[in-house]
N, C-alpha and C. Protein backbone atom coordinates (compact mmCIF):
# COMPACT_ATOMS: atom_id res chain seq x y z
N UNK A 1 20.72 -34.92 -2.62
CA UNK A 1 20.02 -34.43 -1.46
C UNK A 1 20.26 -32.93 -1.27
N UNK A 2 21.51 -32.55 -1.65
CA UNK A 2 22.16 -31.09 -1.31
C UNK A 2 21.21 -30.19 -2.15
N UNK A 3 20.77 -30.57 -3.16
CA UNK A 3 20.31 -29.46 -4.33
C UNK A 3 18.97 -29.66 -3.89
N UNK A 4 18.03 -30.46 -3.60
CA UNK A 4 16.77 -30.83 -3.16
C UNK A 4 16.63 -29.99 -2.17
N UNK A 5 17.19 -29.73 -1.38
CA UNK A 5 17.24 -29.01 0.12
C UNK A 5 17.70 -27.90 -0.96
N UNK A 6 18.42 -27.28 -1.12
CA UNK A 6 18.60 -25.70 -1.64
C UNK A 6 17.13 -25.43 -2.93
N UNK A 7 16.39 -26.38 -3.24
CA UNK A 7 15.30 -26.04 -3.99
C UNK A 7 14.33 -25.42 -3.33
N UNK A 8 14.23 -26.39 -1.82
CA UNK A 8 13.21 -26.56 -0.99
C UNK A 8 13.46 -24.97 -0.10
N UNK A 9 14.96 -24.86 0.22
CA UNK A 9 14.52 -23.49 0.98
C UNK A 9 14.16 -21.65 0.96
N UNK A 10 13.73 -21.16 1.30
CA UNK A 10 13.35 -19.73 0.57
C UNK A 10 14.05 -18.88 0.79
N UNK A 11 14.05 -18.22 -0.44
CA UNK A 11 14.89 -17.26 -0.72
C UNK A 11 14.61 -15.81 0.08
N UNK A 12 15.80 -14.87 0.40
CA UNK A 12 15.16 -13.53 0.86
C UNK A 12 14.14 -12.68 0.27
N UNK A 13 13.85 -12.98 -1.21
CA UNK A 13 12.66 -12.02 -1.26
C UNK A 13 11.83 -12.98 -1.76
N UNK A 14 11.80 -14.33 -0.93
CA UNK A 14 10.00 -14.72 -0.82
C UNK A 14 9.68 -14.79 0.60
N UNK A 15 10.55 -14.31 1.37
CA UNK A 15 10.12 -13.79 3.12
C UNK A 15 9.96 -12.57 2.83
N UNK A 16 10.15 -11.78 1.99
CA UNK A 16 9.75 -10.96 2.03
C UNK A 16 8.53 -10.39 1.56
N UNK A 17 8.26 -11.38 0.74
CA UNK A 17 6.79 -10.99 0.02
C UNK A 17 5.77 -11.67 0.87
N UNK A 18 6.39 -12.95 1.60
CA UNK A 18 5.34 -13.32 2.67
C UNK A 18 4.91 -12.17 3.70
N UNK A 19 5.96 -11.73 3.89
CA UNK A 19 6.10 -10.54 5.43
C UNK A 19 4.91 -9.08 4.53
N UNK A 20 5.17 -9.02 3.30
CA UNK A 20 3.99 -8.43 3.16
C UNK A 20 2.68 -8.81 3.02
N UNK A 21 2.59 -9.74 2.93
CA UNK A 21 1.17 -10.91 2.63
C UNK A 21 0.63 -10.49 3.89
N UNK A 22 1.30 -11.32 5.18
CA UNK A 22 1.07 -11.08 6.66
C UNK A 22 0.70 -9.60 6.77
N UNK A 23 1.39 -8.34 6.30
CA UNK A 23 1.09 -7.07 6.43
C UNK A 23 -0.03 -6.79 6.25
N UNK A 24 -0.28 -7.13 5.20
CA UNK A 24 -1.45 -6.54 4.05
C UNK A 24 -2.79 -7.29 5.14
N UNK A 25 -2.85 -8.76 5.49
CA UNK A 25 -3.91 -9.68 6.43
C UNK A 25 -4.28 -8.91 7.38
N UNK A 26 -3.18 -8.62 8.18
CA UNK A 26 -3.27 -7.84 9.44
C UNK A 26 -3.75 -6.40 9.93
N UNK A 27 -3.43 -5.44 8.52
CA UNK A 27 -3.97 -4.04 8.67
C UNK A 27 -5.80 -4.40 7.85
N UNK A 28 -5.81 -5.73 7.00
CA UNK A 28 -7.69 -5.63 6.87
C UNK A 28 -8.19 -5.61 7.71
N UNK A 29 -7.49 -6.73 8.75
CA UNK A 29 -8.02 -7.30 9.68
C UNK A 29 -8.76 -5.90 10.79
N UNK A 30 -7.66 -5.21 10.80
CA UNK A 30 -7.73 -4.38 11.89
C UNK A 30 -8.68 -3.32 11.28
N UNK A 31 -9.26 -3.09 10.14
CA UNK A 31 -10.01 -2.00 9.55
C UNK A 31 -11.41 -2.13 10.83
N UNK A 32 -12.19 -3.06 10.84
CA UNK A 32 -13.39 -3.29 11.74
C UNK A 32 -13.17 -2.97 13.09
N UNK A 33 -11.52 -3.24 13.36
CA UNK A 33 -11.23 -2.50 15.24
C UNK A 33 -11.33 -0.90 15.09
N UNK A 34 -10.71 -0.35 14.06
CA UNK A 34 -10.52 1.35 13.61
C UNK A 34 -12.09 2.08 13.52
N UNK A 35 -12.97 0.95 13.11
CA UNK A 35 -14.55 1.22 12.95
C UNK A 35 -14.63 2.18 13.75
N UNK A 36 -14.67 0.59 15.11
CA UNK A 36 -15.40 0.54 16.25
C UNK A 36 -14.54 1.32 17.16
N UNK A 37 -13.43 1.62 17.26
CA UNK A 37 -12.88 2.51 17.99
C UNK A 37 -13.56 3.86 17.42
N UNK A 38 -13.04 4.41 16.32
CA UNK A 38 -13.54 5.48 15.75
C UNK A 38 -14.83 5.82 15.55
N UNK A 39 -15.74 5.16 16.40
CA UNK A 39 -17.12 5.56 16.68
C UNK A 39 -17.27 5.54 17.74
N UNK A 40 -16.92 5.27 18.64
CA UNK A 40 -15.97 5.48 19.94
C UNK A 40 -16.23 6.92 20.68
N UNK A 41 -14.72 7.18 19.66
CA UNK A 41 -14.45 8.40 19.54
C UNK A 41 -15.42 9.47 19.27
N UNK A 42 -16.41 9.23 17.87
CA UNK A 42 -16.89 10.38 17.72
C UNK A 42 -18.43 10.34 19.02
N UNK A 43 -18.21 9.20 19.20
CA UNK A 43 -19.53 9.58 20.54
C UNK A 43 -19.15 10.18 21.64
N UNK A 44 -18.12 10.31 21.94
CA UNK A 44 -17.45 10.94 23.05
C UNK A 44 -16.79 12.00 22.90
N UNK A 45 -17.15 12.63 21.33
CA UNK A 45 -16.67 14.14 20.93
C UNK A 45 -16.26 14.54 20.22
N UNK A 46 -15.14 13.30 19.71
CA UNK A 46 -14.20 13.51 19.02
C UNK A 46 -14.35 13.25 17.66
N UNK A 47 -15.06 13.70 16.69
CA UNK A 47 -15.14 13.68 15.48
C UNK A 47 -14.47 13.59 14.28
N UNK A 48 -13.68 14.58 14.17
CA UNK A 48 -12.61 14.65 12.95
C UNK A 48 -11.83 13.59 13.81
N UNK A 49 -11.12 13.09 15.03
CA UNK A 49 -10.12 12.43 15.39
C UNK A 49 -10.81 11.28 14.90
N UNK A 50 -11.76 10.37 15.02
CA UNK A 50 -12.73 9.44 14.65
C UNK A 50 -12.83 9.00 13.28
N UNK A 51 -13.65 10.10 12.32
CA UNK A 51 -13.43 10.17 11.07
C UNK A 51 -11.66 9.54 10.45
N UNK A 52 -10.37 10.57 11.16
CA UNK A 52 -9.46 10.40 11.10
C UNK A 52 -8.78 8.88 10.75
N UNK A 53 -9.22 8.50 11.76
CA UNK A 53 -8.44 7.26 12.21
C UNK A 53 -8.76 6.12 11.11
N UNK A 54 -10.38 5.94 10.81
CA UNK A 54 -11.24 5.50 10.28
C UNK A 54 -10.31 5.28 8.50
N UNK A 55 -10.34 6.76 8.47
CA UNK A 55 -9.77 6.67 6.98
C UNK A 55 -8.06 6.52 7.16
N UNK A 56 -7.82 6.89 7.76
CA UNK A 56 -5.85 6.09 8.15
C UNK A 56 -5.80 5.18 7.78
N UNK A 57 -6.50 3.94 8.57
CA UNK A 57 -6.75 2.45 8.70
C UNK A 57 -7.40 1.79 7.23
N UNK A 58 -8.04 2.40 6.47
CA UNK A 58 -8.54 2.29 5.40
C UNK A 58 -7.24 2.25 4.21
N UNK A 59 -6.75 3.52 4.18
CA UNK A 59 -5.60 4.25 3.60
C UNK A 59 -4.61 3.11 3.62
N UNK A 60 -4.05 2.88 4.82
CA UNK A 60 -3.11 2.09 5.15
C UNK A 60 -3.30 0.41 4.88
N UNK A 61 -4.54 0.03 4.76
CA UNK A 61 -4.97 -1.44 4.34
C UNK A 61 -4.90 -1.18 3.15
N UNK A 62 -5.11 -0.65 2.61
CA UNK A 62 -5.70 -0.60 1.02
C UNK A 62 -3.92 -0.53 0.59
N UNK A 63 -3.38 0.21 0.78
CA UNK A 63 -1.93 0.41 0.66
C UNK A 63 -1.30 -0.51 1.02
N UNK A 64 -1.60 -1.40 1.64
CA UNK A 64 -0.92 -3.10 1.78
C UNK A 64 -1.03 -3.74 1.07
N UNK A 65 -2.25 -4.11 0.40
CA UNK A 65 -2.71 -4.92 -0.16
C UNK A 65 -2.13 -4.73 -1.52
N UNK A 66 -2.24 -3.38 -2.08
CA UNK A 66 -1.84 -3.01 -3.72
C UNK A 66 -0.03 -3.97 -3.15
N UNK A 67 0.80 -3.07 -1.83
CA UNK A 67 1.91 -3.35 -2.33
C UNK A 67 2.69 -4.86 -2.11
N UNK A 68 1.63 -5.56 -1.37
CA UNK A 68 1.71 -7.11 -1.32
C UNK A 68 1.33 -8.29 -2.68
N UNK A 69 0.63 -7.14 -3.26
CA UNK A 69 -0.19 -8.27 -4.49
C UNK A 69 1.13 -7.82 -5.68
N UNK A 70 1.79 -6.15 -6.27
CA UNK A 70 2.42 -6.09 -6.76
C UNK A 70 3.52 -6.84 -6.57
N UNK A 71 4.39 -6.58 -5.49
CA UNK A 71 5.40 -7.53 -4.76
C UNK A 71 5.20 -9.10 -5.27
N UNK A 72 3.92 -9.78 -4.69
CA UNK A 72 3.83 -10.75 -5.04
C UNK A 72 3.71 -11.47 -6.46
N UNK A 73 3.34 -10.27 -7.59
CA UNK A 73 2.95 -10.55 -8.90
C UNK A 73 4.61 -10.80 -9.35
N UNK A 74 5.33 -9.66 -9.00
CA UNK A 74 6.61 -9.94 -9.67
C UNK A 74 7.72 -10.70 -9.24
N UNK A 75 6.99 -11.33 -7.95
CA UNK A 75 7.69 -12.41 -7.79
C UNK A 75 7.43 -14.07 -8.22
N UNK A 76 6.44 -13.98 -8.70
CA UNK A 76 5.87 -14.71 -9.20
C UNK A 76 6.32 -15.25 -10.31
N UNK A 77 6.17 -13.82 -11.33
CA UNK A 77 6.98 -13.69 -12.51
C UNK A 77 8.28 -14.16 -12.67
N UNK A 78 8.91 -13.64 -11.46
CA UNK A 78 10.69 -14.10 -11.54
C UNK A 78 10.64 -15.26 -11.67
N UNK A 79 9.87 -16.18 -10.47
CA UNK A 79 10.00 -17.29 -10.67
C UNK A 79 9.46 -18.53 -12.02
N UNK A 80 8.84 -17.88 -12.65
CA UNK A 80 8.43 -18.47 -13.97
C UNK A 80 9.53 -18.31 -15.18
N UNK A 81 10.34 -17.27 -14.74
CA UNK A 81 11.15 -17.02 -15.59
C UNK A 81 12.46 -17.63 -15.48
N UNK A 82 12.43 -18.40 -14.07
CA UNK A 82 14.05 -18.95 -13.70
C UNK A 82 14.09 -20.45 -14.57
N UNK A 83 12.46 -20.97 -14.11
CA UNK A 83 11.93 -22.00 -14.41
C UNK A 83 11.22 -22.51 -15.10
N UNK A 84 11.26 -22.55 -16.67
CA UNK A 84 10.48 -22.94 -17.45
C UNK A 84 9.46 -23.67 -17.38
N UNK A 85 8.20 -23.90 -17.30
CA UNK A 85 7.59 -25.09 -17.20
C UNK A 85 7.38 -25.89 -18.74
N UNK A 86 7.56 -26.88 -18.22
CA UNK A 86 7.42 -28.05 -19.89
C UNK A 86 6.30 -28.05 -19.76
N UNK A 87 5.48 -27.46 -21.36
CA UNK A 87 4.17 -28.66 -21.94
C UNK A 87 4.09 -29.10 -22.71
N UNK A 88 3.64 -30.62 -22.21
CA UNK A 88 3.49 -31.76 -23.02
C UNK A 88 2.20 -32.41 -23.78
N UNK A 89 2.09 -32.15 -25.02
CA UNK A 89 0.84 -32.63 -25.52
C UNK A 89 0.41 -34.18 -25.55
N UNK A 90 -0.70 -35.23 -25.26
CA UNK A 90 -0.73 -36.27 -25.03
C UNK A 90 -1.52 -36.21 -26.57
N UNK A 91 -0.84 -37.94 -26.68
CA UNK A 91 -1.58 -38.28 -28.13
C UNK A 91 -3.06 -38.97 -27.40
N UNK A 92 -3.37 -39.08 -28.86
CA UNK A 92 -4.70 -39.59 -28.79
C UNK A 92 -4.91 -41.11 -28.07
N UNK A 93 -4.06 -41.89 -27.58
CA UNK A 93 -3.89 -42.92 -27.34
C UNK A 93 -3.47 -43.18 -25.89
N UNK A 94 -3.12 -42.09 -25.47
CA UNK A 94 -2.78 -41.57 -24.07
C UNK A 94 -3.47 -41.32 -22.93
N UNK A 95 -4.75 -40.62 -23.52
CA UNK A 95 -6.09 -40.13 -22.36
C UNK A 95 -6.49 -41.81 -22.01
N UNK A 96 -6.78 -41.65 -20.86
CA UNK A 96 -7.46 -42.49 -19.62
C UNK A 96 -9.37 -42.23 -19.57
N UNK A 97 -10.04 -43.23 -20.02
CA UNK A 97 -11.35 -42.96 -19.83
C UNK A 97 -12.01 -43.61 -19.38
N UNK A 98 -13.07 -43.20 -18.45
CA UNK A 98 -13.53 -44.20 -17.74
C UNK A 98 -14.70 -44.92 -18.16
């Protein structure tokens, strides 16, 4: 039971690659609020601040995403590497047909 439960629970850097997952969701998410604020803005004057923001929010999503998917690739990796997976070839006598 002891080792089942230490299989089952996560390690510090797969909260951490979650916590960027969540990052990366949350600043896309928010790209369409940065829009609409930042048109906002430039109707009420403010142009370059508008423009600004617009590409921040862009900048900053896009920059989540690369460092959530890298993060996540090489953690991925680790874990393939702790854990071998077995493959098993089935004989001819083996397949199930309906």
């Amino acid at each position: 039971m002891a080792g089942w439960y230490a299989d089952r629970t996560m390690r510090w850097s797969t909260k951490v690659v979650l916590a960027a997952a969540l990052l990366a969701v949350l600043l896309v998410a928010a790209v369409p609020v940065a829009l609409f604020v930042g048109v906002i803005m430039m109707l009420l004057g403010h142009v370059i601040g508008g423009l600004a923001l617009f590409g921040a929010s862009i900048l900053a999503a896009a920059a989540a995403v690369v460092i959530a998917s890298l993060s996540g690739v090489r953690h991925l990796r680790k874990l393939i590497s702790e854990r071998p997976f077995r493959v098993v070839q089935l004989g001819r006598g083996e397949y199930y047909y309906d």
